[in-house]
Protein backbone atom coordinates (compact mmCIF):
# COMPACT_ATOMS: atom_id res chain seq x y z
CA UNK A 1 -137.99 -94.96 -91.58
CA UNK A 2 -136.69 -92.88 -94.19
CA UNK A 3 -138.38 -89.86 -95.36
CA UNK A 4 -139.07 -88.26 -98.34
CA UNK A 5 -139.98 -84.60 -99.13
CA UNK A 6 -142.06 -83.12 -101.67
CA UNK A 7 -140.18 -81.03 -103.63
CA UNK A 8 -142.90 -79.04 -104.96
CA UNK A 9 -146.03 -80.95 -106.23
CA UNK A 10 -146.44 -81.63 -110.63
CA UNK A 11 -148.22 -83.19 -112.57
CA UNK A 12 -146.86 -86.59 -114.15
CA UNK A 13 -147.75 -85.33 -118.08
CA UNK A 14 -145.43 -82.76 -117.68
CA UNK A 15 -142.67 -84.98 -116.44
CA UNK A 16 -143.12 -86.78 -119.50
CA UNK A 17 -143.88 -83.06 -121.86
CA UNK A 18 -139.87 -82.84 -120.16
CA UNK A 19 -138.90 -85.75 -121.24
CA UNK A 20 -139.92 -85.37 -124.55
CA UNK A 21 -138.18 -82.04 -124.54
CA UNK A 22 -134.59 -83.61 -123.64
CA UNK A 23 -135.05 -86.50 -125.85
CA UNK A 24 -136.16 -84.54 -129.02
CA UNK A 25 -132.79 -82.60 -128.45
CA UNK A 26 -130.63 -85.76 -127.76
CA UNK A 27 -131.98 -88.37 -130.23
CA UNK A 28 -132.97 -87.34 -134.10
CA UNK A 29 -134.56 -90.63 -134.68
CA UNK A 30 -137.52 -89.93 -131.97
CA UNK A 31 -140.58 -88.36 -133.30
CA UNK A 32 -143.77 -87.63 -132.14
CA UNK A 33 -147.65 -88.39 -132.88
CA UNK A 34 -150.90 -86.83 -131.15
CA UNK A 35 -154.17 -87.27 -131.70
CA UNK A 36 -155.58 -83.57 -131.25
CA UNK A 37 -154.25 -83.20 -128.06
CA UNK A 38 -150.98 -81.12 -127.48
CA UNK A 39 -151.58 -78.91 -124.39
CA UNK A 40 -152.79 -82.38 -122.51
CA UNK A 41 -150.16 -84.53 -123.16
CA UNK A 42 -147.52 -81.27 -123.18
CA UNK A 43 -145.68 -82.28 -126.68
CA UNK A 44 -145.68 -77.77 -126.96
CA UNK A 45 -142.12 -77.86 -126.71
CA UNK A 46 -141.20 -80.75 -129.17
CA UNK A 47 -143.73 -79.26 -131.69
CA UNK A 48 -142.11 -76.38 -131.44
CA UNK A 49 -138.34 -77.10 -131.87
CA UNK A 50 -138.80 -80.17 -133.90
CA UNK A 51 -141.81 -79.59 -136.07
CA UNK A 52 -140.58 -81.95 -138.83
CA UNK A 53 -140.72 -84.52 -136.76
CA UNK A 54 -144.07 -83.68 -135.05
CA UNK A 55 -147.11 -85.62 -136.33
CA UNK A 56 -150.47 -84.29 -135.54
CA UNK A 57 -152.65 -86.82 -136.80
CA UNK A 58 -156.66 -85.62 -135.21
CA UNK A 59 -158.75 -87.60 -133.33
CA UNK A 60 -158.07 -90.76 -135.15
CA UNK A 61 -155.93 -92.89 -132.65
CA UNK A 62 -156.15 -95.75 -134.39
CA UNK A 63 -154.29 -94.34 -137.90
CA UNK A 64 -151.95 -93.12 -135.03
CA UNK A 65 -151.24 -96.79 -133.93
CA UNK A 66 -150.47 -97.57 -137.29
CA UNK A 67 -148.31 -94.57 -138.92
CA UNK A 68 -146.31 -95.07 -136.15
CA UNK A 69 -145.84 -98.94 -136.82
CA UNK A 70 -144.66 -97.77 -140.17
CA UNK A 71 -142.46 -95.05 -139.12
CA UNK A 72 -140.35 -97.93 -136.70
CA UNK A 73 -139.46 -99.65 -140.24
CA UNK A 74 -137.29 -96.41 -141.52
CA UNK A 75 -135.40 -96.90 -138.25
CA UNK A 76 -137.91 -94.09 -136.03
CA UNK A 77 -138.30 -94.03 -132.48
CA UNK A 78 -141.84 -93.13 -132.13
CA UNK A 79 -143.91 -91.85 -129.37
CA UNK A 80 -147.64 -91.73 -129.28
CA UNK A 81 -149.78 -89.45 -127.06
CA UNK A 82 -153.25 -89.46 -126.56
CA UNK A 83 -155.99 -89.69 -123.37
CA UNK A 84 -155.01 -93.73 -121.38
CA UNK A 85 -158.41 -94.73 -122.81
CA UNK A 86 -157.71 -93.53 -125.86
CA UNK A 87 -154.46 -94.92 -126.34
CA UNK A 88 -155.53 -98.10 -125.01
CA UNK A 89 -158.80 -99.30 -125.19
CA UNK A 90 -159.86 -97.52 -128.72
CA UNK A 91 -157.11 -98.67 -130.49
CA UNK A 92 -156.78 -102.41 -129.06
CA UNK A 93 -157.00 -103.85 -132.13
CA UNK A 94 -154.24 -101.84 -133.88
CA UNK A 95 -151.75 -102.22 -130.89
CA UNK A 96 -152.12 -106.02 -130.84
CA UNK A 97 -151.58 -106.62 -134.54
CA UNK A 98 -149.69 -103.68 -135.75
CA UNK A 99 -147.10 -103.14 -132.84
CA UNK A 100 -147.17 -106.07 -130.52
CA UNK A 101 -147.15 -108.81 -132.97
CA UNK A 102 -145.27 -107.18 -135.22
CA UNK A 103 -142.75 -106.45 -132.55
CA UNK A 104 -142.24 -102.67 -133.59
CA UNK A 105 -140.33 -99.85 -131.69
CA UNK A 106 -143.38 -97.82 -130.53
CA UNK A 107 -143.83 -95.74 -127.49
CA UNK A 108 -147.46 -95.75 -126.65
CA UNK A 109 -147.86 -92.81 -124.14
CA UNK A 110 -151.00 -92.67 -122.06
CA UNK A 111 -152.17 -89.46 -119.89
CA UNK A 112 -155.24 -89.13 -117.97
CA UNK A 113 -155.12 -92.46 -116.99
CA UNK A 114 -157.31 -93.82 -113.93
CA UNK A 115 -159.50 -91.94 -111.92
CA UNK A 116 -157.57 -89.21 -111.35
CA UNK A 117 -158.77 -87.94 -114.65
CA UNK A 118 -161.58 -86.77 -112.47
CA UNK A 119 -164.49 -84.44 -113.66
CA UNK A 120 -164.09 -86.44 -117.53
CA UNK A 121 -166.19 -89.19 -115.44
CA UNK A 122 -166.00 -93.31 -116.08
CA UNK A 123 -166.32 -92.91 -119.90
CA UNK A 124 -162.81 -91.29 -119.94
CA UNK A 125 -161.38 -93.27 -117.00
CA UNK A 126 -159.68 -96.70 -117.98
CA UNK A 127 -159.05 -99.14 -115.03
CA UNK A 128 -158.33 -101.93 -117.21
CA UNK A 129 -155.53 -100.58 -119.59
CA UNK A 130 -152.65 -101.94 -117.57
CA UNK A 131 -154.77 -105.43 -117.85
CA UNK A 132 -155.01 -105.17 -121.02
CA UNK A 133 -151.49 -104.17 -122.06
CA UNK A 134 -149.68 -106.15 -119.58
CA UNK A 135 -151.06 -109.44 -121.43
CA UNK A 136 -149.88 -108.74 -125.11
CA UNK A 137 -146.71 -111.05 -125.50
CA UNK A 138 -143.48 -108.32 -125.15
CA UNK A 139 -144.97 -105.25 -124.13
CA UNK A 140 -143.33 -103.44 -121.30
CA UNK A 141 -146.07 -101.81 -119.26
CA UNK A 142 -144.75 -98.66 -117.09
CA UNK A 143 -146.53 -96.91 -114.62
CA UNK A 144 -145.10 -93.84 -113.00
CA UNK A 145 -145.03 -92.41 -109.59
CA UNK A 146 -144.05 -88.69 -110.24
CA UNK A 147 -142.85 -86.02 -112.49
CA UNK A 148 -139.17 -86.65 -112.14
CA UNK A 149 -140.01 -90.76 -112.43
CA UNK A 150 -142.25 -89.81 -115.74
CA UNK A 151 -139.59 -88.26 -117.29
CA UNK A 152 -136.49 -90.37 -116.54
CA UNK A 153 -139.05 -93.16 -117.87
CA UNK A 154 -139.68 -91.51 -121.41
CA UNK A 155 -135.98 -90.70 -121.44
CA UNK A 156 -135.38 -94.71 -120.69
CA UNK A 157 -137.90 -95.83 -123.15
CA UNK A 158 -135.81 -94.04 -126.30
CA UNK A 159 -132.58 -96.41 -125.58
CA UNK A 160 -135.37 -99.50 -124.77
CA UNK A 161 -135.73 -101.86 -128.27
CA UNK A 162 -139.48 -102.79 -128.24
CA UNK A 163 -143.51 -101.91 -127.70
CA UNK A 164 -144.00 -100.31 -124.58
CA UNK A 165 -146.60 -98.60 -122.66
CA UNK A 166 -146.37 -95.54 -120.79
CA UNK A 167 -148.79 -94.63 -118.35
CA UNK A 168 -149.09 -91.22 -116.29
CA UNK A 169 -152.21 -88.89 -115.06
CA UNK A 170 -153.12 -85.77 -115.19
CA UNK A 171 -153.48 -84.20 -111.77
CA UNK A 172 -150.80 -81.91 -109.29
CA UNK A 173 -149.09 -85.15 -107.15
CA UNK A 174 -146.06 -84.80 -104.82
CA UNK A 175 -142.85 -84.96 -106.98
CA UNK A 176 -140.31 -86.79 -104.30
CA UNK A 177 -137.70 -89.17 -106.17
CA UNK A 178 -134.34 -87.43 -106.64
CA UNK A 179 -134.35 -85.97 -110.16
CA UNK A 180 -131.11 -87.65 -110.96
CA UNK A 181 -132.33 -91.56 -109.88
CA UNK A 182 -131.76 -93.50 -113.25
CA UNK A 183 -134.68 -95.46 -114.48
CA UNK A 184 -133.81 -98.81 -114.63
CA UNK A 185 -136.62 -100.76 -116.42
CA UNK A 186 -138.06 -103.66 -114.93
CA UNK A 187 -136.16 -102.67 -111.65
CA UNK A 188 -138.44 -102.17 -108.41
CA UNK A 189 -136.89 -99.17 -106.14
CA UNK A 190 -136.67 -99.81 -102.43
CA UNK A 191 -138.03 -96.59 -100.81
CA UNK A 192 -138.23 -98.17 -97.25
CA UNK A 193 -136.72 -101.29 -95.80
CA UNK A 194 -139.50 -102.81 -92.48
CA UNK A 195 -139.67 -106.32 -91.37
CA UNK A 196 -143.99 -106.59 -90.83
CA UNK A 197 -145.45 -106.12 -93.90
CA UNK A 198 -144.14 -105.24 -97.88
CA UNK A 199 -146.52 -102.54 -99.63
CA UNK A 200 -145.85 -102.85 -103.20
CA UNK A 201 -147.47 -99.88 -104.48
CA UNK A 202 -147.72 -97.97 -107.98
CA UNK A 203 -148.46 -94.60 -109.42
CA UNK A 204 -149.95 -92.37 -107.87
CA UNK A 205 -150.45 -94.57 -105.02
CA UNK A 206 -146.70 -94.52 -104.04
CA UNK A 207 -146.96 -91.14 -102.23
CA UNK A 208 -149.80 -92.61 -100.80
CA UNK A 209 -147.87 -95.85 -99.83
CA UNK A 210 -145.19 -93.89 -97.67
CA UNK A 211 -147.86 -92.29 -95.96
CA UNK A 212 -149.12 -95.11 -94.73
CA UNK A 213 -145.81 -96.39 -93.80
CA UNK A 214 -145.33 -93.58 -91.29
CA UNK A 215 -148.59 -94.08 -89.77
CA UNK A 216 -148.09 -97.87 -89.31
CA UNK A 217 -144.61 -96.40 -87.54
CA UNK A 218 -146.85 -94.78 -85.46
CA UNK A 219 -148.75 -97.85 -84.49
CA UNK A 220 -145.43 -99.83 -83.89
CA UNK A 221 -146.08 -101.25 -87.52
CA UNK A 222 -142.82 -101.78 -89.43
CA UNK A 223 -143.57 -101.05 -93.54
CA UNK A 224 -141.47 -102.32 -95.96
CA UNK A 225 -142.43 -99.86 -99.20
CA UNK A 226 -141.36 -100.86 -102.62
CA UNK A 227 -141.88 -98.59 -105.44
CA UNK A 228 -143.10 -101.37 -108.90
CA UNK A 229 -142.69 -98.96 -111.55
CA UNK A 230 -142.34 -101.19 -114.52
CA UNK A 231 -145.25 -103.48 -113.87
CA UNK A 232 -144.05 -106.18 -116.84
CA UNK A 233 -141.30 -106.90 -116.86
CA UNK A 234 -141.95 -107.38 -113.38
CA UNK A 235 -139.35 -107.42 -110.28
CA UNK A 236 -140.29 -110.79 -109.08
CA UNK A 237 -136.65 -111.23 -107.14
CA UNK A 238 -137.16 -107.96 -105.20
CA UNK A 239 -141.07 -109.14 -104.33
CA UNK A 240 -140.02 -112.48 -103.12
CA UNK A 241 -136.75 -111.34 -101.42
CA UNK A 242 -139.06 -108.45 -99.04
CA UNK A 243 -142.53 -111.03 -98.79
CA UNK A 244 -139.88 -113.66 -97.46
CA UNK A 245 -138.73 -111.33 -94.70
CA UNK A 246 -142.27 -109.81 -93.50
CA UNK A 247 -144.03 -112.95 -94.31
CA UNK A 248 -147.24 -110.66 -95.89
CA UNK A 249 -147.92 -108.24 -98.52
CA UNK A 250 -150.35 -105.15 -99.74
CA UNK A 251 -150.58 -104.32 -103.12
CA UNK A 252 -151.45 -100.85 -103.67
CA UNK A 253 -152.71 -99.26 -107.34
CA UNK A 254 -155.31 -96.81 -109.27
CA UNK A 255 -156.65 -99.24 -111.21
CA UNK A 256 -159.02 -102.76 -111.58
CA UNK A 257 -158.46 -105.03 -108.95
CA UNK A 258 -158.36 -107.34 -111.55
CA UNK A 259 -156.05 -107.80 -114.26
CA UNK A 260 -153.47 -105.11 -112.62
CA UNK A 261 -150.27 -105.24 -110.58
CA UNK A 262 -152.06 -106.93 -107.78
CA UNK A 263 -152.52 -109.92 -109.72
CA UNK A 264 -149.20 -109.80 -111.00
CA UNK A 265 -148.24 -109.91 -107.78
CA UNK A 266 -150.19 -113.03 -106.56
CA UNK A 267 -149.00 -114.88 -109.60
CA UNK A 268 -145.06 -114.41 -108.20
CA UNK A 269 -146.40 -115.48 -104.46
CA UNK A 270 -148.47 -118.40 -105.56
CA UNK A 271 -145.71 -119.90 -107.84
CA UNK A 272 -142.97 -119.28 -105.31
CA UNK A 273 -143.77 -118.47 -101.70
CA UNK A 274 -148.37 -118.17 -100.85
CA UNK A 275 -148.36 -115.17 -98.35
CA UNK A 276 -151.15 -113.34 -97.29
CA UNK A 277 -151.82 -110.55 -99.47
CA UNK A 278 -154.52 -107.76 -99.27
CA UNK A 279 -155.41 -105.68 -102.63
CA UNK A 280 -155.48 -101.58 -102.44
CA UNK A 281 -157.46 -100.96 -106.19
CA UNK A 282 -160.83 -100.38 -107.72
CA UNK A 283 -163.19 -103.23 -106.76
CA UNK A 284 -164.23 -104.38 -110.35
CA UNK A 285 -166.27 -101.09 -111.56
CA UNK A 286 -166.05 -98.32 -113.44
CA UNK A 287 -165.72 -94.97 -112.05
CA UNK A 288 -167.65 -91.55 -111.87
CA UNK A 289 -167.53 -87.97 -112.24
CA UNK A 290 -166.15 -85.84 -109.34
CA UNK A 291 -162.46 -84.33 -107.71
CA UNK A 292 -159.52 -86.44 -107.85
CA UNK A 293 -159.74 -86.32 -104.02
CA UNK A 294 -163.38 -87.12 -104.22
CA UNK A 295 -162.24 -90.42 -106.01
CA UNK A 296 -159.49 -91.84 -104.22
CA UNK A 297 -161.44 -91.22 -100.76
CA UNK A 298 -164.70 -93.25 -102.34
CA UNK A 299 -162.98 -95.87 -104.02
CA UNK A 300 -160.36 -96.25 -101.05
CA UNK A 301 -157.25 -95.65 -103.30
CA UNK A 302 -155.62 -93.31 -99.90
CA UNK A 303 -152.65 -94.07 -97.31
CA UNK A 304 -155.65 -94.51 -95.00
CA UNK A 305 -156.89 -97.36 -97.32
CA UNK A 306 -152.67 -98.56 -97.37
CA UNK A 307 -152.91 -98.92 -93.41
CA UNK A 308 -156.02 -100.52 -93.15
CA UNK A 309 -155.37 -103.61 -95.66
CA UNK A 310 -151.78 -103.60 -94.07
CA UNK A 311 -153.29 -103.81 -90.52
CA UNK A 312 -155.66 -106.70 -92.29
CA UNK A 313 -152.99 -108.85 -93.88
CA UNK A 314 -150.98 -108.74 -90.64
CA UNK A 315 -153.47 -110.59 -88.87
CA UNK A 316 -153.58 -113.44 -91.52
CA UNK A 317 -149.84 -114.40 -90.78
């Protein structure tokens, strides 16, 4: 199989704190709006060298939804950044009337998002924001695997006409796709070709899913690993074309077994080509306090979790 090397472990915010960076040199029309939270979400840099066109508007995320609405009218590009619950779940209301229906050019830009959050606990750590995003009629939902992906996605999302969500976390992951990939959205990446099973993976799981993929080597297991970045629009010609050649499918992701890519995922089988599938994701609750680590070994969001469900589905062929 082919390998891929951590380059030297980041955090996804800053990928997209980078991002912002390039893009506020690049592209006058982008601005940018935080609720109260700079250092998190890494707008320092933007602030700094574009501080007309920096919005701090407090802890009031939902007056954030809606200057930014407004701003799209004068022809602005602009980005939102706030906590994933935050950005999601407090301002529901806001995003579905004031930016989805109305079709407007915002960037809503989510960090912290899952349970990777960690020590915050389950009151700060949304599961259901891809759910919830994924279903409002033209939203693009992206979910990121690393820095480099984070910030070739906020770079993508200026050029992109429409609402779109933006999801990324907070803790130190492996940064492994080549920084000069181009972000193609609604494009799945290939990251390993295997004729037993397809693990369609997300996130921060993605590191996780190529882990797996060499152990199931190990085993004589051949993993085909596909890297869903953009989980609406989704890739449904590069799920069907792998699920049709290893006949079964894992779904891997750090959120709500229900409502999130796994379920976008069994929609595309179940219309198409029924395959076994087995779903790597938070078993309908909400989370808890402790490491990152802590929280993907409990709630079985590992590469040890990955080889298990693949060893599963194989069986159901």
């Amino acid at each position: 199989m082919k390998k891929y090397t951590n380059t030297g472990s980041k955090d996804t915010r800053s990928g997209f704190g980078a991002g912002m960076t390039e893009l506020g040199q690049k592209n006058e029309n982008v601005v940018a709006l935080c609720a109260d939270l700079i250092g998190s979400l890494k707008f320092d840099d933007f602030k700094k060298n574009h501080p007309e066109r920096f919005f701090q508007v407090g802890i009031a995320e939902a007056n954030m939804i809606g200057i930014a609405a407004g701003l799209t009218i004068g022809g602005k590009i602009p980005f939102t950044g706030t906590f994933a619950n935050f950005s999601t779940g407090r301002v529901y209301d806001q995003i579905r009337q004031s930016v989805a229906y109305s079709d407007k050019n915002v960037k809503i830009c989510a960090s912290h998002a899952g349970l990777t959050l960690g020590e915050d606990g389950a009151t700060h750590q949304i599961l259901e924001d891809i759910g919830l995003m994924k279903m409002l009629p033209g939203m693009t939902v992206i979910n990121t695997c690393d820095y480099n992906q984070t910030k070739a996605a906020t770079i993508a999302l200026a050029e992109h006409h429409g609402p779109a969500y933006l999801r990324f976390g907070r803790p130190v992951v492996p940064n492994f796709t080549p920084a000069d990939e181009p972000f193609i959205i609604g494009k799945a990446i290939m990251l390993n070709e295997g004729t037993d099973v397809t693990i369609i993976a997300t996130g921060h799981l993605v590191w996780e899913a190529l882990i797996a993929a060499e152990a199931l080597e190990a085993k004589g297991i051949s993993a085909e690993v596909i890297n869903i970045h953009t989980i609406k629009p989704l890739d449904d010609e590069a799920i069907l074309k792998s699920v049709a050649k290893t006949g079964c499918v894992v779904t891997a992701e750090e959120h709500n077994i229900l409502g999130g890519l796994g379920e976008s995922v069994a929609r595309v089988l179940a219309l198409n080509t029924p395959a076994p599938q087995e779903f790597v994701a938070v078993n309908d609750s909400f989370g808890e306090s402790g490491t990152p680590e802590q929280l993907m070994e409990k709630y079985k969001l590992n590469h040890q979790a990955i080889t298990e469900a693949a060893e599963r589905v194989i069986k159901r062929k």
